[in-house]
C-alpha atoms as a PDB file:
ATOM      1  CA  UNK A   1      -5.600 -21.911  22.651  1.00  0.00           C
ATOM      2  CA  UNK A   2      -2.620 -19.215  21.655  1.00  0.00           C
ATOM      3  CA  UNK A   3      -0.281 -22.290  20.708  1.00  0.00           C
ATOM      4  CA  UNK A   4      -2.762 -23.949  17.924  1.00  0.00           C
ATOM      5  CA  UNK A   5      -3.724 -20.147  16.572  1.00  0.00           C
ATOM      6  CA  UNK A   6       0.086 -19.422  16.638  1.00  0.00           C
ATOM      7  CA  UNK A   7       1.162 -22.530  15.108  1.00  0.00           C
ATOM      8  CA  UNK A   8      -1.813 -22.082  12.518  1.00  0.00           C
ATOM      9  CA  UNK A   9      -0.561 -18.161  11.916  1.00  0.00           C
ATOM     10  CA  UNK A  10       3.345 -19.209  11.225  1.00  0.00           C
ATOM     11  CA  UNK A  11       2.109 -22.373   9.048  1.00  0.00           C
ATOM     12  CA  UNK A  12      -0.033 -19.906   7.000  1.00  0.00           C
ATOM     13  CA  UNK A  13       2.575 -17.095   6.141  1.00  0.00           C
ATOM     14  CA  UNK A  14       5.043 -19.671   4.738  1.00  0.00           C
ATOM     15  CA  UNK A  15       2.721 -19.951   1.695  1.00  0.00           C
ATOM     16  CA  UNK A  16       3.091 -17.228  -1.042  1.00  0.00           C
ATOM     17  CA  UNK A  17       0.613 -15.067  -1.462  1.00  0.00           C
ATOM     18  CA  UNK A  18      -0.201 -13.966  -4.974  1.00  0.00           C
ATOM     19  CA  UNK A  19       0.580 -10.053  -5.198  1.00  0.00           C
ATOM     20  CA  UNK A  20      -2.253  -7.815  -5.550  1.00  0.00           C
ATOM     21  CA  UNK A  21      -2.590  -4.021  -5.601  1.00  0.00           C
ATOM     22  CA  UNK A  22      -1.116  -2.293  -3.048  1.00  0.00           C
ATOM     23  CA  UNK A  23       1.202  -5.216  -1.669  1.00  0.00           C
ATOM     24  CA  UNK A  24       4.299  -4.157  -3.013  1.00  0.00           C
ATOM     25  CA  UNK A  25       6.586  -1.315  -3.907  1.00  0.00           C
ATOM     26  CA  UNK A  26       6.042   2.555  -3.042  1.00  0.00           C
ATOM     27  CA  UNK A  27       3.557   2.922  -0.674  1.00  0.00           C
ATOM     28  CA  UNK A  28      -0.003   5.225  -2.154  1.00  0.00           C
ATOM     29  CA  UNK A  29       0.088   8.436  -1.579  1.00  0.00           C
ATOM     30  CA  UNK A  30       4.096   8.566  -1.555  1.00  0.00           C
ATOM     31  CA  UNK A  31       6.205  11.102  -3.851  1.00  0.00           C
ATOM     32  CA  UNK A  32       7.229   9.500  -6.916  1.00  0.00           C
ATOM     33  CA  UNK A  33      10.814   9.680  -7.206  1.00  0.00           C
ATOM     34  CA  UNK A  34      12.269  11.675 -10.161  1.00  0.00           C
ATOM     35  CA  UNK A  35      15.611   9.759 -11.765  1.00  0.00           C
ATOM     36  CA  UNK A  36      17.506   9.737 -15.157  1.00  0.00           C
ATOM     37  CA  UNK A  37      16.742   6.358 -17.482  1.00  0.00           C
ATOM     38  CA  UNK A  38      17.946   5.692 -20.941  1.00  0.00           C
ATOM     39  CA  UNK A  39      15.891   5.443 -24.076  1.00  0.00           C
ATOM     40  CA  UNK A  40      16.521   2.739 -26.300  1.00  0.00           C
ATOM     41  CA  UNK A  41      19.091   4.373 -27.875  1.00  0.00           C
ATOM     42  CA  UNK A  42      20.936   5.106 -25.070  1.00  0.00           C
ATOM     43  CA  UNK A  43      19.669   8.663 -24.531  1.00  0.00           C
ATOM     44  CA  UNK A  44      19.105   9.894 -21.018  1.00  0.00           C
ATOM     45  CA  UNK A  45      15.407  10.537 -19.865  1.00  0.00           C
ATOM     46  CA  UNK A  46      14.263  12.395 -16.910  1.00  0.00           C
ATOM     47  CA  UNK A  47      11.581  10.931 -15.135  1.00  0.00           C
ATOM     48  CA  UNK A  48      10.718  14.461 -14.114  1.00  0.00           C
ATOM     49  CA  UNK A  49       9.537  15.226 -17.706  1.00  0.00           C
ATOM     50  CA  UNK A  50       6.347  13.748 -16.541  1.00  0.00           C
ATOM     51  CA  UNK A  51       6.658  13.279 -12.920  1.00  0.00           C
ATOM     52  CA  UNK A  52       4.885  15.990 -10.831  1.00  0.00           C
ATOM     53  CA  UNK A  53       4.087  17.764 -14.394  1.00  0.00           C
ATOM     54  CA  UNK A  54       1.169  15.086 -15.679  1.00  0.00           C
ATOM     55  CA  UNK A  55      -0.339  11.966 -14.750  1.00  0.00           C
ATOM     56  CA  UNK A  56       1.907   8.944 -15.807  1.00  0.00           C
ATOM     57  CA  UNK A  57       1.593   5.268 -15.865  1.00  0.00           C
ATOM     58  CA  UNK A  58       4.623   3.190 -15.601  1.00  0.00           C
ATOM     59  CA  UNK A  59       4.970  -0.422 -16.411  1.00  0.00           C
ATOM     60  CA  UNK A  60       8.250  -2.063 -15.630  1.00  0.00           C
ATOM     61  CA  UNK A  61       8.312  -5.245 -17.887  1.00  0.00           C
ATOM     62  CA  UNK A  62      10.322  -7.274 -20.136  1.00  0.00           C
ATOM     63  CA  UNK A  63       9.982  -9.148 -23.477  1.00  0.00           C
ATOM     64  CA  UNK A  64       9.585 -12.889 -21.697  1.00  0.00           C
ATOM     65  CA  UNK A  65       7.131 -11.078 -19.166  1.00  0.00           C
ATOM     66  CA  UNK A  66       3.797 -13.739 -18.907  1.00  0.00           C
ATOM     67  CA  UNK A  67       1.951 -11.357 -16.864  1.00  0.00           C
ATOM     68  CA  UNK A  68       3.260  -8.459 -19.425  1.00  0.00           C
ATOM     69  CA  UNK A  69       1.746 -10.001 -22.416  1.00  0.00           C
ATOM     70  CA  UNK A  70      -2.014 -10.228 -19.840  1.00  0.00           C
ATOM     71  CA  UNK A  71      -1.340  -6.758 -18.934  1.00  0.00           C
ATOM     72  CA  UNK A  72      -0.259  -5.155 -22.374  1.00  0.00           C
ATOM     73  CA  UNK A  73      -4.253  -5.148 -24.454  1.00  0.00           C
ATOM     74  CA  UNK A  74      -5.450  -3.919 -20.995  1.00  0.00           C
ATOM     75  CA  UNK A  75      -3.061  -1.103 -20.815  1.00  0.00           C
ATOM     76  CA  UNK A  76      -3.640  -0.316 -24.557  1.00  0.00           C
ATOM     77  CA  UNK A  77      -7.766  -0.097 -24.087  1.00  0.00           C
ATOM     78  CA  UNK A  78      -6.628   2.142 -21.208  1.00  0.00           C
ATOM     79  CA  UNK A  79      -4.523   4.045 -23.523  1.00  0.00           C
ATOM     80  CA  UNK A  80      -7.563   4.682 -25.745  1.00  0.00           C
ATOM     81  CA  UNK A  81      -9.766   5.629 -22.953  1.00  0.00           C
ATOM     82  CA  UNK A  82      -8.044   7.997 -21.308  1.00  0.00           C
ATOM     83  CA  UNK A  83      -6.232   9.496 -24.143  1.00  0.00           C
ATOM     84  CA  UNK A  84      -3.163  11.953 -23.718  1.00  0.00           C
ATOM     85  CA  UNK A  85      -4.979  12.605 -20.326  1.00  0.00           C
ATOM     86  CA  UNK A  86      -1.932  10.454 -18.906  1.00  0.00           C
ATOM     87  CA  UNK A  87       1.577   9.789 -20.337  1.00  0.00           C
ATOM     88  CA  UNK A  88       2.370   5.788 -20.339  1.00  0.00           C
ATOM     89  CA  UNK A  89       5.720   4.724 -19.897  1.00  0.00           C
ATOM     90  CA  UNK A  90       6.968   1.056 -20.318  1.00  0.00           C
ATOM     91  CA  UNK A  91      10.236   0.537 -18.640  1.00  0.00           C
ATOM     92  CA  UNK A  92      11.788  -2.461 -19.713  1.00  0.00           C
ATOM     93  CA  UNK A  93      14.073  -4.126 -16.848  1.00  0.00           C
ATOM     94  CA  UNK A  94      16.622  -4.976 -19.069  1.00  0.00           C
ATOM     95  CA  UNK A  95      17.362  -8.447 -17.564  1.00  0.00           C
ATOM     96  CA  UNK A  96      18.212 -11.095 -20.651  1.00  0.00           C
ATOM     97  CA  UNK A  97      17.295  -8.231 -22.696  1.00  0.00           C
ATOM     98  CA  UNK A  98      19.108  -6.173 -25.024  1.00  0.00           C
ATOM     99  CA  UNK A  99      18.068  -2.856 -27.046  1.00  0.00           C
ATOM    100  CA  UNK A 100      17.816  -4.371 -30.061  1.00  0.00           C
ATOM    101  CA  UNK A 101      15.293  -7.161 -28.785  1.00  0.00           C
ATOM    102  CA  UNK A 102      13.626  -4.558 -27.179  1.00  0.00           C
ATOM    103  CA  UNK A 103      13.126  -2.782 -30.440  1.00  0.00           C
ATOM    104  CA  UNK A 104      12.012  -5.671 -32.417  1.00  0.00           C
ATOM    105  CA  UNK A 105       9.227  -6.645 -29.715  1.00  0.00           C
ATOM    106  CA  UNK A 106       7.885  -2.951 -29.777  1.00  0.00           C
ATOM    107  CA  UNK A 107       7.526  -3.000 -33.497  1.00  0.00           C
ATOM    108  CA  UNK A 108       6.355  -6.200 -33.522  1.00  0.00           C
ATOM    109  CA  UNK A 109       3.692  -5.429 -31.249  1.00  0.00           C
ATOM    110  CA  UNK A 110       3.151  -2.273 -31.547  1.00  0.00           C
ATOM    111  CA  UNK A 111       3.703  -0.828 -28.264  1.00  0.00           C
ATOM    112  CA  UNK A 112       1.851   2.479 -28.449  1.00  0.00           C
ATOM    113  CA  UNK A 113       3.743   3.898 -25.416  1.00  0.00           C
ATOM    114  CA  UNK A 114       7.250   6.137 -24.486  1.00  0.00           C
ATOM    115  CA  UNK A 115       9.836   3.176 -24.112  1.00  0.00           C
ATOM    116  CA  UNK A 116      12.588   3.491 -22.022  1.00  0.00           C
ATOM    117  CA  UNK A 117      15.347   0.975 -20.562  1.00  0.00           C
ATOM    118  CA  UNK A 118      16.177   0.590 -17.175  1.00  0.00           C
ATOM    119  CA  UNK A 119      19.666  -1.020 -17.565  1.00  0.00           C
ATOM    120  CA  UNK A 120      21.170   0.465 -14.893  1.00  0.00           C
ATOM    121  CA  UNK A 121      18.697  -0.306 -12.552  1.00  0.00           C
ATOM    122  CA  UNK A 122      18.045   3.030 -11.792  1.00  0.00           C
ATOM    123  CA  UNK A 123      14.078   3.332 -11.612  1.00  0.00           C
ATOM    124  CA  UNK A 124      13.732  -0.174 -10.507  1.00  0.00           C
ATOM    125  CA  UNK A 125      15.441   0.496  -7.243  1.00  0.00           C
ATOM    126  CA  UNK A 126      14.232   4.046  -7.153  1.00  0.00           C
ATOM    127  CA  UNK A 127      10.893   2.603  -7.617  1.00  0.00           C
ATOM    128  CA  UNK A 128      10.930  -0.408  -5.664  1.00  0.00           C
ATOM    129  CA  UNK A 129       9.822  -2.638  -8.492  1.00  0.00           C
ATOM    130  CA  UNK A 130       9.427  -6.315  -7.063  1.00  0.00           C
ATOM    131  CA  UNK A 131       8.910  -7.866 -10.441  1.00  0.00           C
ATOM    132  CA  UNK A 132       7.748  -7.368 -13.827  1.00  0.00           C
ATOM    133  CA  UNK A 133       4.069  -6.385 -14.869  1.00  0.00           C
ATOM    134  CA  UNK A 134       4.454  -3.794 -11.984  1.00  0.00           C
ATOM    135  CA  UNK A 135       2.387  -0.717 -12.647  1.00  0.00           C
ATOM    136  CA  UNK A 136       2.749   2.895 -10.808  1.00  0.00           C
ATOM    137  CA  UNK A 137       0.327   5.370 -11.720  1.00  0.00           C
ATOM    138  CA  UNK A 138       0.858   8.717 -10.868  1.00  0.00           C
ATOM    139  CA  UNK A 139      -1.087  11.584 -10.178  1.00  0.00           C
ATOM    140  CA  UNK A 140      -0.054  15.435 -11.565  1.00  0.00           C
ATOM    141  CA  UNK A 141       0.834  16.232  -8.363  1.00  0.00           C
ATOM    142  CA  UNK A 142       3.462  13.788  -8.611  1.00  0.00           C
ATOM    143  CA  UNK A 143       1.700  11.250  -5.705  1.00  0.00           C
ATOM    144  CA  UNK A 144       1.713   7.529  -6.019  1.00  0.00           C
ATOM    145  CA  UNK A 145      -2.002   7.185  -6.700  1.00  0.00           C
ATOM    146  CA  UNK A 146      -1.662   3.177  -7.309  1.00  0.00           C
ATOM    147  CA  UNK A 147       0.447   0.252  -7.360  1.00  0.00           C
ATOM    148  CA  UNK A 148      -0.179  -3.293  -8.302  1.00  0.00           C
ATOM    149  CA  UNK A 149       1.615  -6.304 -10.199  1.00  0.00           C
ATOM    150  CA  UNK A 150       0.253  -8.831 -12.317  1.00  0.00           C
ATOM    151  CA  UNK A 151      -1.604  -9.350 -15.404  1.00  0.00           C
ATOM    152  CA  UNK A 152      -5.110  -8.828 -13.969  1.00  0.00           C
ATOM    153  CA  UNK A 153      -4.649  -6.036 -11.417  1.00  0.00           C
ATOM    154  CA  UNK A 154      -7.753  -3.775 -11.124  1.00  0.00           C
ATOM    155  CA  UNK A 155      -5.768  -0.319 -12.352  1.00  0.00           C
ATOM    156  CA  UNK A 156      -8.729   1.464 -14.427  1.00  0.00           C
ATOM    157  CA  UNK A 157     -10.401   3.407 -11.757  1.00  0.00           C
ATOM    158  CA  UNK A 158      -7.273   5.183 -10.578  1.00  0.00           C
ATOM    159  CA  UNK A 159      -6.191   5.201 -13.676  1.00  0.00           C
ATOM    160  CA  UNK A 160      -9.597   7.225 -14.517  1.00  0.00           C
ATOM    161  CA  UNK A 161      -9.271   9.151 -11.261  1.00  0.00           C
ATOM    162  CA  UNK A 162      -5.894  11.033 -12.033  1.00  0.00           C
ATOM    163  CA  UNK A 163      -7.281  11.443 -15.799  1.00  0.00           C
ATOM    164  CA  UNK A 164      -9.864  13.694 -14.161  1.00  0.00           C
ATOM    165  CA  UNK A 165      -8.639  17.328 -14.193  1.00  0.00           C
END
């Protein structure tokens, strides 16, 4: 009986999974790292302004992001319902990307968030970003309070929960 079960296990985990909340990146509960990122003019930005200070939401995403453009009129209804309860930051990866695209996609859209890009790398290692359309919300505390990826990912309650003085 362990061979078939075995066999069945190992045949299973060669699929991929989709990524959900909580599969990926800093583990809940973990500090949130505090590191130096560039504005879109090249400007140096301290994570730290927010980090530990005020709830934050981070999105790491890009311009050609699919599960971005999902994610981006949830995160704005968010925006609205929490208010300046919580600071959102998009960080833009910076892969095929340049400021200037950057700039025109923000305008173009809107983006009613702090904009900052990553293209060193710096928070996407720091924060273990797997991929784009990865959100970290932080509490004020400075404690990973959530993690997820994709375009659908069920953020809104902690998202609430940090909100909450």
């Amino acid at each position: 009986m362990r061979g078939p079960l075995l066999a069945v296990l190992l045949t299973t985990s060669c699929f991929a999974v989709p990524l959900r909340a909580q599969d990926t990146g800093l583990s809940v509960g973990a500090r949130a790292p505090v590191v130096t990122v560039h504005d879109l003019e090249g400007r140096p930005v301290d994570l730290g302004r927010w980090v530990g200070r005020k709830p934050v939401l981070f999105e790491w995403w890009a311009t050609w992001c699919e599960e971005c453009d999902v994610l981006l009129p949830r995160l704005r209804a968010a925006r609205t319902e929490v208010g300046d309860a919580v600071e959102f930051v998009a960080v833009n990866v910076a892969v095929n990307q340049s400021p200037e695209r950057v700039r025109r996609f923000v305008a173009s859209q809107a983006v009613p968030f702090v904009v900052l890009y990553d293209d060193e790398g710096t928070s996407t290692r720091a924060y273990q970003a797997p991929t784009t359309s990865y959100v970290v919300i932080v509490d004020r505390a400075g404690r990973v309070a959530y993690t997820g990826v994709g375009g659908d990912q069920p953020f809104l309650e902690a998202l609430r929960r940090v909100a909450t003085p």
